[in-house]
PDB file of N, CA and C in Angstrom:
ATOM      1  N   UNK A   1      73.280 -30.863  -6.962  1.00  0.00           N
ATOM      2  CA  UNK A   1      73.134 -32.063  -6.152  1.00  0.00           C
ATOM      3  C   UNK A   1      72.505 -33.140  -7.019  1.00  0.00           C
ATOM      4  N   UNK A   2      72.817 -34.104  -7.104  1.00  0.00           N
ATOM      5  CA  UNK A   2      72.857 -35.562  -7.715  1.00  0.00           C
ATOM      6  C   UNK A   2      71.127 -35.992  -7.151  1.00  0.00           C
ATOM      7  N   UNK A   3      70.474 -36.747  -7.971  1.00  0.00           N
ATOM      8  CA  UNK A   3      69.677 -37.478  -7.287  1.00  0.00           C
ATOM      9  C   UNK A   3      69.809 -38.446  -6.740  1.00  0.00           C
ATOM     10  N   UNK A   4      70.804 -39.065  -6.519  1.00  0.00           N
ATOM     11  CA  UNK A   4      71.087 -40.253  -4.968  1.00  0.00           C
ATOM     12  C   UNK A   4      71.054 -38.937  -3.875  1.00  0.00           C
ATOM     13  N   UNK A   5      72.334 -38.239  -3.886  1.00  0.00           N
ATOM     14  CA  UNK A   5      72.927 -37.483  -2.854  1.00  0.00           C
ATOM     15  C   UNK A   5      71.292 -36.625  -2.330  1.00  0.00           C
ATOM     16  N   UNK A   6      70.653 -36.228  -2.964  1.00  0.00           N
ATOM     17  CA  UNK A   6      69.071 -35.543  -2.342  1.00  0.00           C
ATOM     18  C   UNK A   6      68.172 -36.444  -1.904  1.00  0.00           C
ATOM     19  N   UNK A   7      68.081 -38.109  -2.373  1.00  0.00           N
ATOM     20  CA  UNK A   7      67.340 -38.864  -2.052  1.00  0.00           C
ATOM     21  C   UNK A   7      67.854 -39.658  -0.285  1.00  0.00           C
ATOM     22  N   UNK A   8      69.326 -39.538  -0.157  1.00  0.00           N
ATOM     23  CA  UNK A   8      69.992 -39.855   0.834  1.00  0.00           C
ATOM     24  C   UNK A   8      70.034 -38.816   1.927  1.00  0.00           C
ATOM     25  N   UNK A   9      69.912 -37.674   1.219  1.00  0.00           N
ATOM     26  CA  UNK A   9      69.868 -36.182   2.589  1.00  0.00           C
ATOM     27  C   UNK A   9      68.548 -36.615   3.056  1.00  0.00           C
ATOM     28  N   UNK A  10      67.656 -36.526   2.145  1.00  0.00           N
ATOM     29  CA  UNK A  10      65.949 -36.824   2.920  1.00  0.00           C
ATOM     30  C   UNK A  10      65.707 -38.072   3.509  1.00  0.00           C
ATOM     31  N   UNK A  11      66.570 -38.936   3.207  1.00  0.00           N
ATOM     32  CA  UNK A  11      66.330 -40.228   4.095  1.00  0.00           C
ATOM     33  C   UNK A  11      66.924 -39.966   5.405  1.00  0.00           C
ATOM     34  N   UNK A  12      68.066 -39.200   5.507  1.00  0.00           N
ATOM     35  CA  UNK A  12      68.706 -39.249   6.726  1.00  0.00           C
ATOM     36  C   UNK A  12      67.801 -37.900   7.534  1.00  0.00           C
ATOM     37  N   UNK A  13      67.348 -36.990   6.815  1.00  0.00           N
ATOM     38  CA  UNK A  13      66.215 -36.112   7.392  1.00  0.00           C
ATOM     39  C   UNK A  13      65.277 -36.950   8.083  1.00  0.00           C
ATOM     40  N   UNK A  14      64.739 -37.811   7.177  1.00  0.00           N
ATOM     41  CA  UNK A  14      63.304 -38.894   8.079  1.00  0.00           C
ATOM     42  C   UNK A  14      63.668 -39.392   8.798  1.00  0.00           C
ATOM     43  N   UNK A  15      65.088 -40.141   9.428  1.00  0.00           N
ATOM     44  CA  UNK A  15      65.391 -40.830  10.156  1.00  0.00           C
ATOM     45  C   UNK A  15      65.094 -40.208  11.129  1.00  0.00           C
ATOM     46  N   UNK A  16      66.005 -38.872  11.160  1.00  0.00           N
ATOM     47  CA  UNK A  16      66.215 -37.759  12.171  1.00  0.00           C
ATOM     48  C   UNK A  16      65.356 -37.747  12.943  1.00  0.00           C
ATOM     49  N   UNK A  17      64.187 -37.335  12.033  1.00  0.00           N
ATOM     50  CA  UNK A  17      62.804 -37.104  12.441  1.00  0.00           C
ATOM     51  C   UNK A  17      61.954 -38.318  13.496  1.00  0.00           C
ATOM     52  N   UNK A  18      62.249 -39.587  12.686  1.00  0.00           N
ATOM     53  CA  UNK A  18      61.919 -40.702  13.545  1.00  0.00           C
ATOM     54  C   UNK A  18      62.089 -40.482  14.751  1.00  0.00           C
ATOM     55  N   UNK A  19      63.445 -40.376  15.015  1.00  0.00           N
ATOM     56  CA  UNK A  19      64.118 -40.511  16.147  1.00  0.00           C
ATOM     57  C   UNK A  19      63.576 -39.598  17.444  1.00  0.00           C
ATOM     58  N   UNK A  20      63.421 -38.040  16.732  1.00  0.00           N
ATOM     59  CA  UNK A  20      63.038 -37.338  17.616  1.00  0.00           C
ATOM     60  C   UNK A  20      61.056 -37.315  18.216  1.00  0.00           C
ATOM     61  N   UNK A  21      60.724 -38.203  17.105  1.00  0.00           N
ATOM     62  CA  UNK A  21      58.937 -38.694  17.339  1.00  0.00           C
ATOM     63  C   UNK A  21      59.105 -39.276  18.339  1.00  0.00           C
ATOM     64  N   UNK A  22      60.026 -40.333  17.885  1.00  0.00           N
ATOM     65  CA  UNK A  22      60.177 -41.450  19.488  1.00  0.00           C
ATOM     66  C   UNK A  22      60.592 -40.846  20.889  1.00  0.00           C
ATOM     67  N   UNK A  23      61.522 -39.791  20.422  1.00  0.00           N
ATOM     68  CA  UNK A  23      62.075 -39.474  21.824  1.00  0.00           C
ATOM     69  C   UNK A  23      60.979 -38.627  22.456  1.00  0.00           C
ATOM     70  N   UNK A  24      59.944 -37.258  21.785  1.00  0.00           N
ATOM     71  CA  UNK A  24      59.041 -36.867  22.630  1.00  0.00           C
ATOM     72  C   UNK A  24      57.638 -37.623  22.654  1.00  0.00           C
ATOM     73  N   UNK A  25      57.484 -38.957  22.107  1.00  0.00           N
ATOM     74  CA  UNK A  25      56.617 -39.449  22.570  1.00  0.00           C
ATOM     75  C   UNK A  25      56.906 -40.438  24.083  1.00  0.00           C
ATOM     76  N   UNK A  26      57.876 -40.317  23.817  1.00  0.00           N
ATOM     77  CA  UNK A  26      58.428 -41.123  25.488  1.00  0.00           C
ATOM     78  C   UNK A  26      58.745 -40.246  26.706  1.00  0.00           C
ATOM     79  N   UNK A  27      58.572 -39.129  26.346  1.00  0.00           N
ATOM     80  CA  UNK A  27      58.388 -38.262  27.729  1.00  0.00           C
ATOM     81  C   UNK A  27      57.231 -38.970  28.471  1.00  0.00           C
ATOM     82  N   UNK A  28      57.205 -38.327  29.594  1.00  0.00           N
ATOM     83  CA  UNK A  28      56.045 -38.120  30.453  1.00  0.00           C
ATOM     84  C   UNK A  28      55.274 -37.446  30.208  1.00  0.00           C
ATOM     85  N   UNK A  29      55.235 -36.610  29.419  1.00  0.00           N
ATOM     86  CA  UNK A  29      54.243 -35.338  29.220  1.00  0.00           C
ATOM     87  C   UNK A  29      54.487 -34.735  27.613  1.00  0.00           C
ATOM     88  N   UNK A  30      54.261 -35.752  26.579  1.00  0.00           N
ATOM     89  CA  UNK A  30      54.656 -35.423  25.388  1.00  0.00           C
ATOM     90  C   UNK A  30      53.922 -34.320  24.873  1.00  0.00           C
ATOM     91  N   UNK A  31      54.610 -33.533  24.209  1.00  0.00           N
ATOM     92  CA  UNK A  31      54.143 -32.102  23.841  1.00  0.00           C
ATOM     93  C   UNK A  31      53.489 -32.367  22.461  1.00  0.00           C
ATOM     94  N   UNK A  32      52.080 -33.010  22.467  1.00  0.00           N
ATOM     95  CA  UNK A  32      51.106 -32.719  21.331  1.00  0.00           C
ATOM     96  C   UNK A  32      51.333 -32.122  19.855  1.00  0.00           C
ATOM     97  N   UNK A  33      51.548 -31.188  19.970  1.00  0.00           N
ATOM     98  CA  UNK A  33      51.214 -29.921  19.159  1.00  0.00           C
ATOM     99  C   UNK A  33      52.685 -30.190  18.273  1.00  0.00           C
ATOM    100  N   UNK A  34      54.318 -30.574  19.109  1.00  0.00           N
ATOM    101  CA  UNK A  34      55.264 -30.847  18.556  1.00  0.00           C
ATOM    102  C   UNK A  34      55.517 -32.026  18.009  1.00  0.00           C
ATOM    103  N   UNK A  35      54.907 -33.073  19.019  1.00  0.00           N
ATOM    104  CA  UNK A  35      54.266 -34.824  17.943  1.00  0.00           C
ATOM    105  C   UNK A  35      53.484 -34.164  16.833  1.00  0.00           C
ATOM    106  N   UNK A  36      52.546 -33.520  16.742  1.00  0.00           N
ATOM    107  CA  UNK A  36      51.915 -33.197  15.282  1.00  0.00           C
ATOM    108  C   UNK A  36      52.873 -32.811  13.696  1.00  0.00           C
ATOM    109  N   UNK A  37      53.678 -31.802  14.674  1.00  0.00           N
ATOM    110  CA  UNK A  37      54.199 -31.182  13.405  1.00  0.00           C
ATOM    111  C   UNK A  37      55.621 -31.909  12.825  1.00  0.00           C
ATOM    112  N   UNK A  38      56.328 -32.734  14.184  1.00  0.00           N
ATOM    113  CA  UNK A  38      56.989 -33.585  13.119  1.00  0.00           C
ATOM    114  C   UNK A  38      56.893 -34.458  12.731  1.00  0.00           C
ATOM    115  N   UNK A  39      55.285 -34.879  12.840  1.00  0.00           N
ATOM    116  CA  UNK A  39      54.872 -36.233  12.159  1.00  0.00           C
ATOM    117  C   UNK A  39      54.322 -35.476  10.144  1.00  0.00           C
ATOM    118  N   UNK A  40      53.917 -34.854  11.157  1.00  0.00           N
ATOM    119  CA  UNK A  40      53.162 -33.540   9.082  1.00  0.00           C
ATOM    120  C   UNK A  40      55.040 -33.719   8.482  1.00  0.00           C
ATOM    121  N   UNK A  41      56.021 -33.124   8.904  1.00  0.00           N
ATOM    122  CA  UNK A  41      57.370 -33.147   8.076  1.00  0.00           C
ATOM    123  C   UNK A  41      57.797 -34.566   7.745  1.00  0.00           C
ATOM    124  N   UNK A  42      57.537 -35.355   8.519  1.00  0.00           N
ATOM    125  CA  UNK A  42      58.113 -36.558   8.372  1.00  0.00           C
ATOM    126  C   UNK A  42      57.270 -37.113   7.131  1.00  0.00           C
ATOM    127  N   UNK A  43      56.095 -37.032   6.790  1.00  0.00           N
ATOM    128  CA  UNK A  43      54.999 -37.246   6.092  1.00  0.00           C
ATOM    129  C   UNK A  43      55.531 -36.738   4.276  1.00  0.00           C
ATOM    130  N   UNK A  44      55.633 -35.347   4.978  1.00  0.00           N
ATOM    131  CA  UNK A  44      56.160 -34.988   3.395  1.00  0.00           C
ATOM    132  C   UNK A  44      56.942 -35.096   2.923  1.00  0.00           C
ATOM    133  N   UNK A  45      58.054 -35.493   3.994  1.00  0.00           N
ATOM    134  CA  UNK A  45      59.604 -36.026   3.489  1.00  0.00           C
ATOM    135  C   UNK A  45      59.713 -37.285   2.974  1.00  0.00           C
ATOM    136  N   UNK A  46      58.637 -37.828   3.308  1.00  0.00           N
ATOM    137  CA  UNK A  46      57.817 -39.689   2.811  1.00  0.00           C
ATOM    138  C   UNK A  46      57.760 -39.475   1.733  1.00  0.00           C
ATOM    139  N   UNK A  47      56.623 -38.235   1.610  1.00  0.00           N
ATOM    140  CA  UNK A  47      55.973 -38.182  -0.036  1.00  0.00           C
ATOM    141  C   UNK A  47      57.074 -38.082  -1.235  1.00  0.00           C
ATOM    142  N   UNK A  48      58.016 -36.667  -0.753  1.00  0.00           N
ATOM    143  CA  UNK A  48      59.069 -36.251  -1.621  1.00  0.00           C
ATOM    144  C   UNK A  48      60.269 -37.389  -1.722  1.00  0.00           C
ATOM    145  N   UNK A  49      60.666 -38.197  -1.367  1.00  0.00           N
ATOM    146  CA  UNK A  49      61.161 -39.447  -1.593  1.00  0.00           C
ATOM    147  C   UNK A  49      60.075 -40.337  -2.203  1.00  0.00           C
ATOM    148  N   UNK A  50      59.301 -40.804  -2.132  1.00  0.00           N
ATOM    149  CA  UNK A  50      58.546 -41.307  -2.892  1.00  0.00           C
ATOM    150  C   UNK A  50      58.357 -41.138  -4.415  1.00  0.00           C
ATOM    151  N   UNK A  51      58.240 -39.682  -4.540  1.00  0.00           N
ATOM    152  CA  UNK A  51      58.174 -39.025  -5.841  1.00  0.00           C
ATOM    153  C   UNK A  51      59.543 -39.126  -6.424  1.00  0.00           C
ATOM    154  N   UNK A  52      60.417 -38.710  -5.671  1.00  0.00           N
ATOM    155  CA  UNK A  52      62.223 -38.876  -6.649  1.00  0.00           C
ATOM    156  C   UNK A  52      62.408 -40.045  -6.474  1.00  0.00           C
ATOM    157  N   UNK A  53      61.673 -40.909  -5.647  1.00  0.00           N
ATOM    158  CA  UNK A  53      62.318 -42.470  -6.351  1.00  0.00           C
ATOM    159  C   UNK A  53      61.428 -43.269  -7.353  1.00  0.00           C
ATOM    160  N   UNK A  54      60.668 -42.576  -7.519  1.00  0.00           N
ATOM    161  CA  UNK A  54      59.678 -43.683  -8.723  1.00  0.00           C
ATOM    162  C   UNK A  54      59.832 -42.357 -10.228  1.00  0.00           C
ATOM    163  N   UNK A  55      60.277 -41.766  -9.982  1.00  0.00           N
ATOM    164  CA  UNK A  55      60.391 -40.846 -11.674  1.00  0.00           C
ATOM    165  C   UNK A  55      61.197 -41.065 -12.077  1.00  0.00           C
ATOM    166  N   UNK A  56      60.581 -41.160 -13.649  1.00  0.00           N
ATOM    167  CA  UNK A  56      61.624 -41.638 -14.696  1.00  0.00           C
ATOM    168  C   UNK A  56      62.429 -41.094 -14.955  1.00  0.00           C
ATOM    169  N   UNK A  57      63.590 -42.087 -15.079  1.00  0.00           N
ATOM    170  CA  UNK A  57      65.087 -41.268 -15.440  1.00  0.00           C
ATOM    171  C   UNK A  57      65.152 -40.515 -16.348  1.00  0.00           C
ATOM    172  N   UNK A  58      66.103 -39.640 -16.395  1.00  0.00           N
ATOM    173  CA  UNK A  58      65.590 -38.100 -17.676  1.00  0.00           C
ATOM    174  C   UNK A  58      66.515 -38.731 -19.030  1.00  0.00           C
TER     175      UNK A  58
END
C-alpha cells in the first residue's frame, strides 16, 4: 500500500468515526463509555496521519 492510498484509508476511517461521535452524541441517552472510546480511536487515527504526513520522503 502506497502512502497516499494509507493516508486516504485513515482519513476516511476518521471521518467514519466523526460521523458516528455525532450520531451517539445525539441520542437521548448517549452511551458514555462508547463516546469515550471512539473519541481515544479517532485521536490516534489524528496522531497516525499526522506522523505519515509530515515524514520525510524516503
Amino acid at each position: 500500500m502506497s502512502l497516499q492510498s494509507r493516508i486516504g484509508s485513515l482519513k476516511e476511517r476518521h471521518a467514519s468515526l466523526e460521523t458516528r461521535i455525532a450520531e451517539e452524541d445525539g441520542r437521548p441517552r448517549p452511551d458514555s463509555e462508547a463516546l469515550f472510546q471512539l473519541k481515544v480511536e479517532k485521536l490516534r487515527l489524528k496522531e497516525e496521519l499526522d506522523r505519515l504526513e509530515h515524514q520525510p520522503p524516503n
